[in-house]
Protein backbone atom coordinates (compact mmCIF):
# COMPACT_ATOMS: atom_id res chain seq x y z
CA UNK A 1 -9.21 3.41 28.42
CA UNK A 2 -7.17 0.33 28.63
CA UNK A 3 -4.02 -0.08 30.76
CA UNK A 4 -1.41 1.39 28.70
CA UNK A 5 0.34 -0.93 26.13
CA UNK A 6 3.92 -0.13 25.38
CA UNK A 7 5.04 -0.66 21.58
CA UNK A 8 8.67 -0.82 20.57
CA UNK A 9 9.37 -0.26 16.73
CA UNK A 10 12.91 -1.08 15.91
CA UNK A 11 14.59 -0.79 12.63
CA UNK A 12 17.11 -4.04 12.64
CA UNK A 13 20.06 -3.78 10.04
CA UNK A 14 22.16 -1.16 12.73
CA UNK A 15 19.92 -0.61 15.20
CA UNK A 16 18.90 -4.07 17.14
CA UNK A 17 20.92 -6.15 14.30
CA UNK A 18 24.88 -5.88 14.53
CA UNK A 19 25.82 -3.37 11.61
CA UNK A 20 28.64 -5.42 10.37
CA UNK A 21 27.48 -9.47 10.81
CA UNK A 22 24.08 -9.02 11.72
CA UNK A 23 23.80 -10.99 14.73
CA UNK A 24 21.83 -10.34 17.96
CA UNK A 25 22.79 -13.36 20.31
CA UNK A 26 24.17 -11.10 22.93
CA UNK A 27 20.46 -9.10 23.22
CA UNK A 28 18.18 -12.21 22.68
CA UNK A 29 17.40 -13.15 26.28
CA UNK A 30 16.78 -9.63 26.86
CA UNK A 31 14.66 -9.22 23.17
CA UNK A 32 12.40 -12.56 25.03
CA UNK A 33 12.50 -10.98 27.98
CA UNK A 34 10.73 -8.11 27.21
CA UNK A 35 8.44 -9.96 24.94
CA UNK A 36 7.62 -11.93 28.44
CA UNK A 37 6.25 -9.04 30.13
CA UNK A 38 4.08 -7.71 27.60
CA UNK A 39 5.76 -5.37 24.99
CA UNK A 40 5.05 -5.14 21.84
CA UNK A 41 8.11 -5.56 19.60
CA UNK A 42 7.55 -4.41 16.27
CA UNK A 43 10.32 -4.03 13.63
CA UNK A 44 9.96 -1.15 11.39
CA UNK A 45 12.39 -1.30 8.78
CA UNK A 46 13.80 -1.42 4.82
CA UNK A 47 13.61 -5.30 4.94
CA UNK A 48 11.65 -8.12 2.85
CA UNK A 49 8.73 -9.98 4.18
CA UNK A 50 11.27 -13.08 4.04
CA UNK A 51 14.18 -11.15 5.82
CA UNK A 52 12.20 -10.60 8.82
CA UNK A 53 11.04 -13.89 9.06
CA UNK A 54 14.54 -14.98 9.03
CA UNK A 55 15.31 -12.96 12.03
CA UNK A 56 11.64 -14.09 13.88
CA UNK A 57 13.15 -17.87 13.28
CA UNK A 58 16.15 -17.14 15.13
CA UNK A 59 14.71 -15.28 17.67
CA UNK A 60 12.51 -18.11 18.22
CA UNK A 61 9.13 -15.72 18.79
CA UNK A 62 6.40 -14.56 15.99
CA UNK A 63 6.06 -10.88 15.33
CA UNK A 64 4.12 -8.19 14.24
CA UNK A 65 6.66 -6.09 11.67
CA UNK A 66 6.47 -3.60 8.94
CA UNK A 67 8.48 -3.97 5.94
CA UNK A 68 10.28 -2.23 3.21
CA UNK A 69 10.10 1.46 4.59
CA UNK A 70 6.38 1.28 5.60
CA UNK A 71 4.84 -0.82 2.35
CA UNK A 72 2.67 -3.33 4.62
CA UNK A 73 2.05 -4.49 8.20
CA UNK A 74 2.05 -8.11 8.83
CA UNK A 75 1.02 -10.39 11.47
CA UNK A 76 -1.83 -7.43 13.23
CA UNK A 77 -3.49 -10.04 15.34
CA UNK A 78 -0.06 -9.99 17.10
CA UNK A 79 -0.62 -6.90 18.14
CA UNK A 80 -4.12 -7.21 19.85
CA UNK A 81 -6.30 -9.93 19.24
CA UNK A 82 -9.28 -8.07 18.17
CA UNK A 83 -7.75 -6.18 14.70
CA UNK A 84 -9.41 -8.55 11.95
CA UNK A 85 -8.44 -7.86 8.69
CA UNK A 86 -7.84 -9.64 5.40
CA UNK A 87 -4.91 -11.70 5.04
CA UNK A 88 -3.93 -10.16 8.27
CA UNK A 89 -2.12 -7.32 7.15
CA UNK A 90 -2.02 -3.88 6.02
CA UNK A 91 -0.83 -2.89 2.64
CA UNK A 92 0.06 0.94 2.05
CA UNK A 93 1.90 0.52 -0.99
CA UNK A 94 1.11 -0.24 -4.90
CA UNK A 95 2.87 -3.58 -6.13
CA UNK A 96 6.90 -3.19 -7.41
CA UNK A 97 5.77 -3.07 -11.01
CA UNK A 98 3.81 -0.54 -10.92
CA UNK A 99 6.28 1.43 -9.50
CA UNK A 100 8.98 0.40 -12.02
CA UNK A 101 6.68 1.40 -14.84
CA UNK A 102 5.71 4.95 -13.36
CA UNK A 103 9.74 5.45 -12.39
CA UNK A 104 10.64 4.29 -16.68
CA UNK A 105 8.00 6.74 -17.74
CA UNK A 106 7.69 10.21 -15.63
CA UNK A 107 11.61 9.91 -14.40
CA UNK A 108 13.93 12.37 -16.87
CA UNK A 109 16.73 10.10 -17.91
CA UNK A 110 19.70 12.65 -16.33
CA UNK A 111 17.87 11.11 -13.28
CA UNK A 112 17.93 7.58 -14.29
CA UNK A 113 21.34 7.53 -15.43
CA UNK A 114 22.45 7.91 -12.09
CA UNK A 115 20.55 5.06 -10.62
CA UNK A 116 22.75 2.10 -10.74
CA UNK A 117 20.17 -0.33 -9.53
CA UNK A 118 21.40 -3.69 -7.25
CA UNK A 119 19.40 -5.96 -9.27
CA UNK A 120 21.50 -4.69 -12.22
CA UNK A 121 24.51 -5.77 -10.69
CA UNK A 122 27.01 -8.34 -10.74
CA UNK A 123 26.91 -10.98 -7.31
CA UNK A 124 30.23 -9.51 -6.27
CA UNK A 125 28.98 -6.17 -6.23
CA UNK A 126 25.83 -6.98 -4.23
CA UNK A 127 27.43 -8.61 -1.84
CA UNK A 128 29.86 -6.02 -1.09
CA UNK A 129 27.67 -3.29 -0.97
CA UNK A 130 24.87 -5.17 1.53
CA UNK A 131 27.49 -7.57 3.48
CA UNK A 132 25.42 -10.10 3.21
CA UNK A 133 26.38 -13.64 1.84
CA UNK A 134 25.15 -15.69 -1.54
CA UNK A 135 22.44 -17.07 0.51
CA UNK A 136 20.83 -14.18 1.95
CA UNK A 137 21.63 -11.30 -0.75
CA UNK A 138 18.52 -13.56 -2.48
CA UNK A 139 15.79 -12.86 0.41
CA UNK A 140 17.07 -8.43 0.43
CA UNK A 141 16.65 -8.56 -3.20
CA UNK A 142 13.13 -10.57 -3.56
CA UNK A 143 11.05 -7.15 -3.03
CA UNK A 144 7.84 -6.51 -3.31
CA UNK A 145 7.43 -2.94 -3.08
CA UNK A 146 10.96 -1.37 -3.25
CA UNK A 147 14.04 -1.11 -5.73
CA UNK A 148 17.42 -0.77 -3.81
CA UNK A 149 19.98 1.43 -5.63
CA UNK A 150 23.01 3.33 -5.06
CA UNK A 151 22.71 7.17 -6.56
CA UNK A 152 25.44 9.01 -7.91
CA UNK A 153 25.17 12.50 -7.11
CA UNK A 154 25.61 15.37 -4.62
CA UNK A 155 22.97 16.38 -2.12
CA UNK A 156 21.31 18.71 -4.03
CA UNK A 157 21.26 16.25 -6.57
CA UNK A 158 19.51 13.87 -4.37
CA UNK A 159 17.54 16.85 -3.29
CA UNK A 160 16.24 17.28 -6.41
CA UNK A 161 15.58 13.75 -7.54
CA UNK A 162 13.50 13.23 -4.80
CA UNK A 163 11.10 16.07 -5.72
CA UNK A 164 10.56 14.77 -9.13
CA UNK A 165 9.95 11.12 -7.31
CA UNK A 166 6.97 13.04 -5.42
CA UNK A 167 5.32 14.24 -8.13
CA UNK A 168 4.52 11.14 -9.29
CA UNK A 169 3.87 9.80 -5.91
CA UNK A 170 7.06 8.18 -5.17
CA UNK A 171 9.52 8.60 -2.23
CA UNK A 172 13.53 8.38 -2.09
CA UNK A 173 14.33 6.28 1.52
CA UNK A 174 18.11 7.04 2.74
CA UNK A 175 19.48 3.85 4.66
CA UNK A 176 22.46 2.74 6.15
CA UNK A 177 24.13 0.89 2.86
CA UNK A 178 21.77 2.20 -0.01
CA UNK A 179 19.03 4.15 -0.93
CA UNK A 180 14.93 3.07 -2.07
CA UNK A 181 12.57 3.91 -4.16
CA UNK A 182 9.43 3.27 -2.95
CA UNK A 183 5.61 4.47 -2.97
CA UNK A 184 4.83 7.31 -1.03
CA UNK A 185 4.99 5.83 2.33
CA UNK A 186 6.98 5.62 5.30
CA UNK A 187 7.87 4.26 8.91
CA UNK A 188 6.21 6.97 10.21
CA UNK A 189 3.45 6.62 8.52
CA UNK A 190 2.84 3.13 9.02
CA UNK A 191 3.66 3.21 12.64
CA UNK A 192 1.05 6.14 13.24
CA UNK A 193 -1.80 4.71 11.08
CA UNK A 194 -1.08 1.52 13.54
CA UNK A 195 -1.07 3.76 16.54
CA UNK A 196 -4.15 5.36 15.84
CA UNK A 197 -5.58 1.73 15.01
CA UNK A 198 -5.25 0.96 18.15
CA UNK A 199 -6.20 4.67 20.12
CA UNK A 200 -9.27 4.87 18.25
CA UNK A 201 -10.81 1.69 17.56
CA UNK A 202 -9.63 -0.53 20.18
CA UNK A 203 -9.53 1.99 23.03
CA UNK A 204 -5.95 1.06 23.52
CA UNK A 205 -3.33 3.56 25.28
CA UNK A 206 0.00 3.29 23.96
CA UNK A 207 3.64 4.28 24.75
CA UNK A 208 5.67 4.09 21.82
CA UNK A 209 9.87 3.90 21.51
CA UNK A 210 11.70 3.82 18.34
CA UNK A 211 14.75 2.73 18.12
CA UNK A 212 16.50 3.71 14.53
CA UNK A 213 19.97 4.92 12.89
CA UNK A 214 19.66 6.26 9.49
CA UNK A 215 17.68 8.87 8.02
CA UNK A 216 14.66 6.39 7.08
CA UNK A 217 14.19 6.29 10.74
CA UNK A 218 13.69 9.70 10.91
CA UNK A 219 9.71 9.08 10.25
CA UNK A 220 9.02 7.26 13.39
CA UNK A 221 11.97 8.76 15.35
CA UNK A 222 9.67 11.56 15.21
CA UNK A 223 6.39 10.22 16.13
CA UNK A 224 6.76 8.29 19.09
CA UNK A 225 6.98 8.95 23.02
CA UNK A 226 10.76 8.09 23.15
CA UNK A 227 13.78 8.33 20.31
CA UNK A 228 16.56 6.32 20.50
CA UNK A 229 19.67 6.49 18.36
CA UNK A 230 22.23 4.25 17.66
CA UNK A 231 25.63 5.01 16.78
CA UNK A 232 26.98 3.47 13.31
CA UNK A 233 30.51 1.80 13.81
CA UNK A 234 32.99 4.40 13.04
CA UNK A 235 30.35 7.40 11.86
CA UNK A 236 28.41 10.54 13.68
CA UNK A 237 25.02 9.08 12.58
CA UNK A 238 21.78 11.06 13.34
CA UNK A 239 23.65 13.98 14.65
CA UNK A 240 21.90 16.58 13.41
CA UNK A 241 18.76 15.67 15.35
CA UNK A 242 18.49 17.86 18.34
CA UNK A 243 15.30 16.60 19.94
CA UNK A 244 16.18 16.44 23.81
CA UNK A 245 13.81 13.36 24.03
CA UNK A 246 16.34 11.15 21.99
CA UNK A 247 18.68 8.89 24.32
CA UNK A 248 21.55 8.12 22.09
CA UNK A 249 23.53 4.56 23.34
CA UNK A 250 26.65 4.66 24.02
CA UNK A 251 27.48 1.46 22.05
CA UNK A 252 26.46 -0.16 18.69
CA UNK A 253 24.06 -2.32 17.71
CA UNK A 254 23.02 -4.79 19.21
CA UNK A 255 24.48 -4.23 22.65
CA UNK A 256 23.09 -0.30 22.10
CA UNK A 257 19.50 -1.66 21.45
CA UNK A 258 19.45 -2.97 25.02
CA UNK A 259 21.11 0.26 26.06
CA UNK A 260 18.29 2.30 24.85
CA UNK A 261 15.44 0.67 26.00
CA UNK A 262 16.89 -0.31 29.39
CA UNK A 263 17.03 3.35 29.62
CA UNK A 264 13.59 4.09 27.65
CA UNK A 265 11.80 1.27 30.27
CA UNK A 266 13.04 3.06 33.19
CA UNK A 267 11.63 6.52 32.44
CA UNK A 268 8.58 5.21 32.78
CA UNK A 269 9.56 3.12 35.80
CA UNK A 270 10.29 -0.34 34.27
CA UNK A 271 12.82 -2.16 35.34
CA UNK A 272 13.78 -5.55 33.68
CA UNK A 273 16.11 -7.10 36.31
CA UNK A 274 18.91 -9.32 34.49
């Protein structure tokens, strides 16, 4: 076996990405830093293909990353040099329409009703409900393999509508702002086909930290080495886990990201000075 390669997948809206104005200026010499001595940063999260390469531009440093809840891998050869694959990626996921069309036709329509869809709404709406401005409300809503919506009903509701989205091979993702309908995948399920990827073909040992803070985390939260948490501004987030592994921060994103894997690093007898 290899010398052990330690992998950090990070959702971003909440997590490494301030919750309110999602900036990460205070963490970036630390993000680079990291980056500098050899570990893999990987974000896992409900994001478009052209989000994340919004955030890789300002961070100034090319990626590996997963998008919308687990649809695709991008950017593999970032990860170790000898994965090869088409196009450079791994796709999990069938296209958006598809989707749509199974969702129109096998969904009852008590179910549908309640789906108020954000491409459906008006500007002022979408904005609200994402925080993001004119410009970038364009990149969260040019999906490929996920429709964003907000779901009126009570748990069990949601309970319920998510067992009729199995049965046809779909899957209900909770986030931070809104929910998604997706395929049947997941972070976790990404991240561990990825992992194993690595174990199997390449020989490659890995540590792996998460660092999430909404229930679409959940997935990789609990398949990795170390779980980190980070608290929402103003809400009791992720509080029902009770994994003793999980270092919650003390602070929000993206002061908390640092936090956590400061504190992840040094369990395993890292220390990044600075």
């Amino acid at each position: 076996m290899k010398s052990i390669q330690i992998l950090i997948f990070t959702d971003l809206d909440g997590s490494l990405l301030d919750h309110n104005n999602f900036e990460f200026k205070e963490i970036r010499d630390f993000i680079l830093k990291c980056i500098k001595n050899g570990i893999k940063i990987i974000p896992n999260t409900s994001k478009t293909r052209i989000e994340i390469q919004v955030f890789i531009n300002q961070l100034g440093q090319n990626l590996p990353f997963i998008v919308e809840n687990g649809a695709a891998i991008h950017n593999l050869d970032l990860i170790h040099p000898k994965v090869k694959l088409n196009d450079n990626q791994l796709v999990f996921s069938r296209p958006l329409s598809e989707i749509v069309d199974q969702f129109k036709k096998n969904i009852p329509t008590d179910f549908q009703k309640r789906c108020v869809f954000l491409k459906d709404m008006t500007l002022i709406e979408q904005m609200k409900i994402l925080g993001l401005n004119k410009k970038y409300l364009a990149l969260a809503l040019n999906r490929d393999y996920s429709m964003p919506l907000v779901f009126d009903g009570s748990k069990e509701i949601v309970d319920e509508f998510t067992r009729h989205l199995k049965k046809f091979g779909m899957k209900l993702h909770e986030g931070g702002r809104v929910y998604n309908i997706s395929d049947d995948c997941s972070k976790g399920k990404a991240m561990k086909t990825l992992i194993e990827m690595l174990k199997n073909e390449l020989k490659c040992k890995t540590h792996t930290i998460v660092v999430g803070d909404s229930p679409n985390d959940i997935s990789m939260l609990n398949a990795c080495d170390q779980p980190c948490v980070i608290p929402l501004p103003n809400k009791k987030n992720l509080s029902y886990l009770k994994d003793q592994k999980i270092i919650r921060a003390t602070q929000t994103a993206p002061k908390g990201w640092e936090e956590v894997v400061r504190a992840s690093l040094k369990k395993i007898n890292i220390d990044l000075e600075g």
